[in-house]
Protein backbone atom coordinates (compact mmCIF):
# COMPACT_ATOMS: atom_id res chain seq x y z
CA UNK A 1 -160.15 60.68 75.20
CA UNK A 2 -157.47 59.06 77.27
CA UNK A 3 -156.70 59.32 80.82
CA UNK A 4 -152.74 59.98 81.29
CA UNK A 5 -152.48 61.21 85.27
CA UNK A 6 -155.35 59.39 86.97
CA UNK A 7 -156.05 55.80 86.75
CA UNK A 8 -158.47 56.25 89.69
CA UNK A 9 -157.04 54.65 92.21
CA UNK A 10 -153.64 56.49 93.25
CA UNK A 11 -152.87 59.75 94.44
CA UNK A 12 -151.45 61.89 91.60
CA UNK A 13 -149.54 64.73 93.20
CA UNK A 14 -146.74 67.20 92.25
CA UNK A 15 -143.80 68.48 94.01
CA UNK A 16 -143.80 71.73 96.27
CA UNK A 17 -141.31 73.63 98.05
CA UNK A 18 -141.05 73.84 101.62
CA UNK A 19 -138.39 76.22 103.70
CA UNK A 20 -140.15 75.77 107.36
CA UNK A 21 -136.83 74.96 109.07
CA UNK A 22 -133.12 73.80 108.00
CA UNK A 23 -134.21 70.59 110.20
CA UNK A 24 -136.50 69.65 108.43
CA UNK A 25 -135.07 69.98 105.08
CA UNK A 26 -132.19 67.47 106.97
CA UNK A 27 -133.99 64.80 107.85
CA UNK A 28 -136.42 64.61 104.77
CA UNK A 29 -133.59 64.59 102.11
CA UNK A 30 -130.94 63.08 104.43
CA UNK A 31 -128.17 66.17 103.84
CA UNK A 32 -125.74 65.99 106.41
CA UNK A 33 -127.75 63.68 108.83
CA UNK A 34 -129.38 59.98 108.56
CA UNK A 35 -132.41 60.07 106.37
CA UNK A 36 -135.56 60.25 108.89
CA UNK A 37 -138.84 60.16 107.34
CA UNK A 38 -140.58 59.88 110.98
CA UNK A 39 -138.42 62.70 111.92
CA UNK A 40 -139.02 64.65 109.01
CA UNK A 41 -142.78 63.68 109.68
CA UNK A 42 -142.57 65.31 113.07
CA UNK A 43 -141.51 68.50 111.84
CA UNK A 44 -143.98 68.80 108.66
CA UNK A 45 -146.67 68.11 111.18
CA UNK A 46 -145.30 71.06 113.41
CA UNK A 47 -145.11 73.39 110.48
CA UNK A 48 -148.55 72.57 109.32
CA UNK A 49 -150.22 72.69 112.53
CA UNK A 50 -148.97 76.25 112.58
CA UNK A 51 -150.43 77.25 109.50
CA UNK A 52 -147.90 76.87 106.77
CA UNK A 53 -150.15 75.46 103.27
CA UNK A 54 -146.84 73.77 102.01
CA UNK A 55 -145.99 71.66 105.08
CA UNK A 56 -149.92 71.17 105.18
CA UNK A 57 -149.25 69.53 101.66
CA UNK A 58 -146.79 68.04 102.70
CA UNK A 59 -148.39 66.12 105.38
CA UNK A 60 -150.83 65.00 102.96
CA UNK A 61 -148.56 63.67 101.04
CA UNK A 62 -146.96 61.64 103.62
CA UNK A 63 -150.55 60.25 104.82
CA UNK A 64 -151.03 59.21 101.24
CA UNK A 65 -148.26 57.54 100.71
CA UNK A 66 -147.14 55.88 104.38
CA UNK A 67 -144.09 58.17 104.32
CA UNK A 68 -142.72 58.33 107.73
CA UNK A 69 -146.45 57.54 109.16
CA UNK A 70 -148.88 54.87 108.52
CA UNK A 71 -150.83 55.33 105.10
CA UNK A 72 -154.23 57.35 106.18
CA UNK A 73 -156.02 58.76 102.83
CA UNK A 74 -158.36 60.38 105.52
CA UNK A 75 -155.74 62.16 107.04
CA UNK A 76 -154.29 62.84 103.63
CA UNK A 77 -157.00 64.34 102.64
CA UNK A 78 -157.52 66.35 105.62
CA UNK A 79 -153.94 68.05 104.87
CA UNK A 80 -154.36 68.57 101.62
CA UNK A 81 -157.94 70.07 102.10
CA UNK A 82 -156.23 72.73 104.94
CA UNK A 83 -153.79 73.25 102.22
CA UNK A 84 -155.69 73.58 99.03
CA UNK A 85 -158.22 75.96 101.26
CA UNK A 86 -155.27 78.57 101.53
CA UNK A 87 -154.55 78.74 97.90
CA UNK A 88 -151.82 76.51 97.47
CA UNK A 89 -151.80 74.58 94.41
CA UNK A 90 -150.37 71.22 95.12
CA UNK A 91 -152.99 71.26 98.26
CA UNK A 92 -155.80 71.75 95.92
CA UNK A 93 -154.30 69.12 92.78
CA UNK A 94 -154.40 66.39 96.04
CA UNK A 95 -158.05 67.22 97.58
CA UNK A 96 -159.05 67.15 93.73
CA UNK A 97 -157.26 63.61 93.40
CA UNK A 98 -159.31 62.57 96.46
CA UNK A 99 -162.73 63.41 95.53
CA UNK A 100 -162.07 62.36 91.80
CA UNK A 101 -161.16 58.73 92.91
CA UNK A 102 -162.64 59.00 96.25
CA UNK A 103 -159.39 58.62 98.49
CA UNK A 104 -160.51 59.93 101.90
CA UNK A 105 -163.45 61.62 100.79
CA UNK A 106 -167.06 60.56 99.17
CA UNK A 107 -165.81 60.53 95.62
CA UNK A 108 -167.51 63.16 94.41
CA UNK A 109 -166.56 64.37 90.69
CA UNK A 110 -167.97 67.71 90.84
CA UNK A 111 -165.88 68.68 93.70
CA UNK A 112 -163.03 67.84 92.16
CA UNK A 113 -163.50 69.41 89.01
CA UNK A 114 -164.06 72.57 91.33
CA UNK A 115 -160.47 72.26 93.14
CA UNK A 116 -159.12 70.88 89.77
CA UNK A 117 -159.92 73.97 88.22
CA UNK A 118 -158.72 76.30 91.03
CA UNK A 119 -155.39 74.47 91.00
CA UNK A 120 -155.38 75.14 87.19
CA UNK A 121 -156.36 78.28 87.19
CA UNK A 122 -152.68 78.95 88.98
CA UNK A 123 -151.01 77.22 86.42
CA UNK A 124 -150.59 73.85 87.90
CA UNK A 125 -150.11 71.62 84.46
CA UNK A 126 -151.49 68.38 85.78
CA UNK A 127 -154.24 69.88 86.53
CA UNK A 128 -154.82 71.63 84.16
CA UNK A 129 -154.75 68.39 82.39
CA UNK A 130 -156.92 66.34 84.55
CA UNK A 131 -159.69 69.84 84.04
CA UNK A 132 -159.25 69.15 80.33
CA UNK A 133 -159.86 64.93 80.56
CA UNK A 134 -163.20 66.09 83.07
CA UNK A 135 -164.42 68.55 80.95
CA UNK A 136 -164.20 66.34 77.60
CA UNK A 137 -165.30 63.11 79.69
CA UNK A 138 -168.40 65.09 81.06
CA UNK A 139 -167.36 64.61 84.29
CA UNK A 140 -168.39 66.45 87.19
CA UNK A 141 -169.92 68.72 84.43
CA UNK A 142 -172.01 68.13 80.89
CA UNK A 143 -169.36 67.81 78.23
CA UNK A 144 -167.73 70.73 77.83
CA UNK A 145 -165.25 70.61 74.36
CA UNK A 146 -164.18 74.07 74.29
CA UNK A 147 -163.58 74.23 78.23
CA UNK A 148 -161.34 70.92 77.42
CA UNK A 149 -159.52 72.63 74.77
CA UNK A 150 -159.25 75.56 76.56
CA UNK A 151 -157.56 73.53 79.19
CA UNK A 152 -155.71 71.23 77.38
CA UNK A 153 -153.83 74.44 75.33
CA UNK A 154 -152.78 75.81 78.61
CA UNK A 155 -151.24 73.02 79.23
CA UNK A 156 -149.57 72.45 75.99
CA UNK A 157 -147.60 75.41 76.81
CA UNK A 158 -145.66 74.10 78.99
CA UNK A 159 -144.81 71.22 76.80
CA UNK A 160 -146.77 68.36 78.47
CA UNK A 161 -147.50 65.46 76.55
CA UNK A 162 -150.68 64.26 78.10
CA UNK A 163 -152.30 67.39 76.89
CA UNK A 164 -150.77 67.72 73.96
CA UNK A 165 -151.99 63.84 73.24
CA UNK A 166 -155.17 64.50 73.83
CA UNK A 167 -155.47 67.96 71.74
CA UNK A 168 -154.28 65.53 68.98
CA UNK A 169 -157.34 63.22 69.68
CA UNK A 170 -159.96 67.02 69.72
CA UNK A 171 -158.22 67.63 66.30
CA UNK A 172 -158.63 64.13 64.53
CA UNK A 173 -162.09 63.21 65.52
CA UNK A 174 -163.18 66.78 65.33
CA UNK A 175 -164.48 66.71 69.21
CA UNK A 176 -166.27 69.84 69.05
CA UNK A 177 -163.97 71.68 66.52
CA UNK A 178 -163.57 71.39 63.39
CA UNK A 179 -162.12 68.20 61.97
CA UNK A 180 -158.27 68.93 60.90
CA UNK A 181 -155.80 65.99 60.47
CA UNK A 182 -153.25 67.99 60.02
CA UNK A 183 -153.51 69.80 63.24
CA UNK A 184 -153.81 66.73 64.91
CA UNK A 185 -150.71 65.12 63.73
CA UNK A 186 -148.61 68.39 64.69
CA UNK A 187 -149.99 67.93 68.30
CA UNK A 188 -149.43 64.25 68.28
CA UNK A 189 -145.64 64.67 67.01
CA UNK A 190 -145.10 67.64 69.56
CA UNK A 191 -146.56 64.85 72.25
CA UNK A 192 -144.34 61.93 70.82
CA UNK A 193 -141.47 64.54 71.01
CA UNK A 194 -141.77 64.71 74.76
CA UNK A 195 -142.08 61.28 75.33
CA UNK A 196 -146.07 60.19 74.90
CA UNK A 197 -145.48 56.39 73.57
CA UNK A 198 -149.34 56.60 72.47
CA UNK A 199 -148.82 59.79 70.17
CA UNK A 200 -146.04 57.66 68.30
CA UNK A 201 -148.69 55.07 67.88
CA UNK A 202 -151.51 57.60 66.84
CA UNK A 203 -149.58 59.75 64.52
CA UNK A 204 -148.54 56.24 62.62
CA UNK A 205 -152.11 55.46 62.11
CA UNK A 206 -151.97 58.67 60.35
CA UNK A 207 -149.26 57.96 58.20
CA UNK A 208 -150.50 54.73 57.56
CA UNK A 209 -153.62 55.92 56.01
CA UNK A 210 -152.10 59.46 54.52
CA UNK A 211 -154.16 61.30 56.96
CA UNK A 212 -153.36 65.43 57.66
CA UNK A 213 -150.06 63.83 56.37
CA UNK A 214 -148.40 61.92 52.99
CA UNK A 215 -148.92 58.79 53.30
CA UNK A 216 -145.91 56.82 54.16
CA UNK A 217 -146.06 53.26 55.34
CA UNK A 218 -142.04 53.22 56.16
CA UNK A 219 -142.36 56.14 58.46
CA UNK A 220 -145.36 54.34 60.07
CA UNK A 221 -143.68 51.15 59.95
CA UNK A 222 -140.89 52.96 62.08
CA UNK A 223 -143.29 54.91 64.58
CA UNK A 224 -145.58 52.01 64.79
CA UNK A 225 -142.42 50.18 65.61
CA UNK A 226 -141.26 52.66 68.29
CA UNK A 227 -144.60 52.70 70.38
CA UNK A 228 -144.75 49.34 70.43
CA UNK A 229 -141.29 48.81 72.14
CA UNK A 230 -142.85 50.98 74.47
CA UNK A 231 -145.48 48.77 75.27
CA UNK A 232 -148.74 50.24 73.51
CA UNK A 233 -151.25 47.70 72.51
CA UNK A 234 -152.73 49.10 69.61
CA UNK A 235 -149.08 49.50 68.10
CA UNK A 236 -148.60 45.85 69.14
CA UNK A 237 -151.36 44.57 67.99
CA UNK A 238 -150.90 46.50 64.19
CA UNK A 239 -147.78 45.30 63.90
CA UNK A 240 -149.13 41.84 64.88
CA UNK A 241 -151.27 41.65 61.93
CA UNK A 242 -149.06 43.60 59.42
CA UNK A 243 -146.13 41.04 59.53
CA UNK A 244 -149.43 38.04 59.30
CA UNK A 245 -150.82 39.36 56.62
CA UNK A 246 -148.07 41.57 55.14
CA UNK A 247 -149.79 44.86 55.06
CA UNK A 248 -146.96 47.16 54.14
CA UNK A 249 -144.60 44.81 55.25
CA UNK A 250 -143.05 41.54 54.12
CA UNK A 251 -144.87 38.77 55.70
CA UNK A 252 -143.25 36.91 58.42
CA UNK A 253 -145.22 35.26 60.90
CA UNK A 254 -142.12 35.33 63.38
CA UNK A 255 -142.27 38.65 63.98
CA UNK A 256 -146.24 38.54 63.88
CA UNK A 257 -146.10 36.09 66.75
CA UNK A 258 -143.70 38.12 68.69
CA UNK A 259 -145.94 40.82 68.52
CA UNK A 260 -149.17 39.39 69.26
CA UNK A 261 -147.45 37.51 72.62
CA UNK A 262 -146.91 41.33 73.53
CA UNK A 263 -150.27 42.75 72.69
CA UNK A 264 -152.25 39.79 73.82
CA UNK A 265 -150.30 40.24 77.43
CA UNK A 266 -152.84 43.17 77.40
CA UNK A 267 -155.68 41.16 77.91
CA UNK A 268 -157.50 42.34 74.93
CA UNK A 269 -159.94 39.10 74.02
CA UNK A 270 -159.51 39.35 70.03
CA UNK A 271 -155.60 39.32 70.42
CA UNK A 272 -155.77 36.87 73.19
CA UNK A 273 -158.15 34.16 70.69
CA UNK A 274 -155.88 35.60 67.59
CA UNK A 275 -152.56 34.43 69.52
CA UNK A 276 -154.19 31.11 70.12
CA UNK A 277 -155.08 30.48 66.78
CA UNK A 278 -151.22 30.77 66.54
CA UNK A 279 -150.63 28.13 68.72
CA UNK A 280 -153.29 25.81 67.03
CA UNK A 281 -151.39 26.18 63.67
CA UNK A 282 -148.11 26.49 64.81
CA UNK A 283 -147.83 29.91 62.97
CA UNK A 284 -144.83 32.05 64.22
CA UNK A 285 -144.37 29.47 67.17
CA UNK A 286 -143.88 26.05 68.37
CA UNK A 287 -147.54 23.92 67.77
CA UNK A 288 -149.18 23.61 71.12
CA UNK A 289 -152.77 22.86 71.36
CA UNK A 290 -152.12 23.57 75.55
CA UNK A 291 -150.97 26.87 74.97
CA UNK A 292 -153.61 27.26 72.29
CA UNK A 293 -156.20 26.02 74.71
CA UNK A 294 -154.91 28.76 77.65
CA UNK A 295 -155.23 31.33 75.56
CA UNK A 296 -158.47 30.42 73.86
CA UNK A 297 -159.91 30.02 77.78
CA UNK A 298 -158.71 33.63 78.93
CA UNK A 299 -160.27 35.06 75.77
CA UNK A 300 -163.60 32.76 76.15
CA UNK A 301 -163.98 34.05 79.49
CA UNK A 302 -164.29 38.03 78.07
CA UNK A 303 -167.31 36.62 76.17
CA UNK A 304 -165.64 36.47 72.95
CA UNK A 305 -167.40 34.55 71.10
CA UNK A 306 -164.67 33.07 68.46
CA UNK A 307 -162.55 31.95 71.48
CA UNK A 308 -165.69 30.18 73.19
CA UNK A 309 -166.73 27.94 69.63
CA UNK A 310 -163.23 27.29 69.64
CA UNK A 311 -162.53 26.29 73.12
CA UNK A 312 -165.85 23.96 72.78
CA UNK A 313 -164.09 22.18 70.06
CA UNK A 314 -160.86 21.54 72.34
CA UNK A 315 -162.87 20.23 74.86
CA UNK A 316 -165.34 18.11 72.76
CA UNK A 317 -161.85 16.58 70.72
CA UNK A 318 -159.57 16.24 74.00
CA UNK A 319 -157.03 18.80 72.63
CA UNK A 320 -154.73 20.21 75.03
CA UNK A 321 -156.83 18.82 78.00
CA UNK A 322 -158.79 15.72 78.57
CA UNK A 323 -162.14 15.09 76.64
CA UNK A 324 -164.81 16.98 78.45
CA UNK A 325 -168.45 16.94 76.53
CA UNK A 326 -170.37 18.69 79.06
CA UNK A 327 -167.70 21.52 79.08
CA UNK A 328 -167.82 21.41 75.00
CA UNK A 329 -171.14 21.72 75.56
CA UNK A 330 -171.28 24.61 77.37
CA UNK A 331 -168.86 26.62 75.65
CA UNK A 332 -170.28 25.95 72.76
CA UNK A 333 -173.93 27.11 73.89
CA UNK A 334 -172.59 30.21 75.18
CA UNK A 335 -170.92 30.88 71.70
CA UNK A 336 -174.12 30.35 69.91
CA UNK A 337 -176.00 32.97 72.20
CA UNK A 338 -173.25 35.57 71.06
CA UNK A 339 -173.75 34.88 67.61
CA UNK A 340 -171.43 32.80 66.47
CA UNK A 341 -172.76 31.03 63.68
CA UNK A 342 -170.27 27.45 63.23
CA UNK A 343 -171.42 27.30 66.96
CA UNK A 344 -175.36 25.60 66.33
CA UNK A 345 -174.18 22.85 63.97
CA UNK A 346 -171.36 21.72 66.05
CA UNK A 347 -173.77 22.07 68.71
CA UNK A 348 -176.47 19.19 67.03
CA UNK A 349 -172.98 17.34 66.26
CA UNK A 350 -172.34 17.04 69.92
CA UNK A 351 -175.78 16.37 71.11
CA UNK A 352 -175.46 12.88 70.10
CA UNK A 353 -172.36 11.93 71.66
CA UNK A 354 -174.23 13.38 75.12
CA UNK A 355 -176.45 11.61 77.65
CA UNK A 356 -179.63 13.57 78.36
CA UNK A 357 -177.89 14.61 81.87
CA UNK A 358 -174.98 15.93 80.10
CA UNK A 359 -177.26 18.27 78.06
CA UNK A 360 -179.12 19.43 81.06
């Protein structure tokens, strides 16, 4: 199931509301005064020394983030601890954030599926949310479907996307309910409708196929289309090899190779060896056995095992780069090991070109 709110290595906070002085509220938002985050600072600190969970927050946040104060995710999550142990929300979303991705604190995932959950339990959406992605993810926890669904329903309530994304995903694949298409494609149009770029992509693959919906490869076309001006991959990379091969689409190897530059910028190794294979053949784009070669060399380094036969075969003809046997060689060799079939008999083609100190 996808992660939407932590990537594990960022804070993910929310917004609170804190009243501890006019001040205060001056300097931090710059009303009336100079903006002052080291002023501003100064104050939070006074309020949360004294015992007020918001400014306690607060302070975490600004440890987090180097707002006003050096960046300190120990002090950060020190605050947020002080914060979260008084009730408040926010306070417990941040020491959650810190154990889950171990910002300040021994990452510890059980711990913050306990403050995730306490946070959530007050309504908090994102973490409600991030309770959902543990509990499906087996996190902190044994798998836990109907915890995540419980979760992830809250959360749909109050319209967010994320969890209305992944309640799509519990509904298609039938993740510890009852397979139902069409629920999922409700979900994942009521995610796309707030704004979740992957739900477009998800609920075209549904269309596409006449999934829980008619089929329709024009509406697909269109949603497919819209995710993947977003930026998603896999909408990127369909579209790539619609317009190649003409699946549902006129084929037009313009537009395939416009799309495959975009997905391939993912760093997935199939794109990445299918976009050199462009180059190669000058399909879509200008003929360049360099470019070819660059992009055969970022896939071949993933271990995939088309992109290392092929990369062999650059080196062992000099295309794109001078003539390198022993680099052929290798390439080729680690192709073979993966499988790759073509990769043994240009393998005993090369041998004989080599010196016995090439080959070893």
């Amino acid at each position: 199931m996808t992660r939407r709110l932590s990537d594990g290595s960022v804070w993910r906070l929310t917004r609170a509301t804190l009243k501890p002085s006019l001040s205060l509220r001056l300097y931090a938002t710059g009303i009336g005064v100079a903006r002052d985050d080291a002023e501003a600072t100064k104050w939070f600190m006074k309020a949360a020394e004294n015992g007020n969970a918001a400014a306690q927050y607060n302070m975490g946040v600004r440890y987090a983030y180097g707002q006003g104060i050096p960046k300190d995710n120990k002090e950060a999550a020190f605050w947020f601890r002080k914060s979260g142990e008084q009730g408040f929300a926010p306070g417990q979303l941040g020491i959650a954030a810190g154990y889950a991705n171990g910002l300040g604190v021994p990452q510890d995932k059980t711990e913050a599926l306990k403050w995730y959950t306490k946070a959530a339990e007050q309504g908090l959406v994102e973490a409600q949310v991030q309770a959902g992605i543990m509990f499906s993810r087996a996190e902190g926890t044994p798998v836990n479907y109907q915890q995540a669904l419980f979760w992830f329903e809250r959360a749909a309530t109050q319209k967010n996307a994320d969890a209305e994304f992944n309640l799509g995903v519990i509904f298609e694949h039938g993740y510890g309910v009852d397979r139902d298409a069409g629920k999922a494609a409700e979900y994942y149009g009521r995610a796309a409708d707030h704004g979740s770029s992957a739900a477009l992509s998800n609920l075209g693959a549904l269309y596409q196929r006449g999934v829980g919906v008619p089929q329709d490869q024009q509406k697909a076309l269109k949603l497919y289309t819209m995710a993947a001006e977003k930026g998603v991959f896999e909408a990127q990379n369909y579209l790539a090899g619609a317009y190649l091969t003409g699946n549902g689409v006129q084929k037009d190897a313009t537009q395939a190779a416009k799309w495959m530059q975009l997905a391939a910028a993912h760093g997935n190794a199939a794109t990445e060896c299918n976009l050199a294979i462009l180059y190669e053949t000058g399909m879509g784009l200008p003929q360049s056995y360099k470019d070819a070669l660059t992009w055969y060399q970022k896939s071949a380094e993933q271990g995939f095992a088309q992109a290392q036969h092929n990369l062999g075969a650059f080196y062992a003809e000099g295309l794109g780069t001078t003539k390198d046997l022993v680099k052929a060689y290798q390439w080729l060799l680690l192709a073979e090991r993966r499988g790759d079939k073509d990769s043994q008999q240009a393998l005993d083609s090369l041998k004989p070109r080599m010196t016995t100190g090439q080959i070893a």
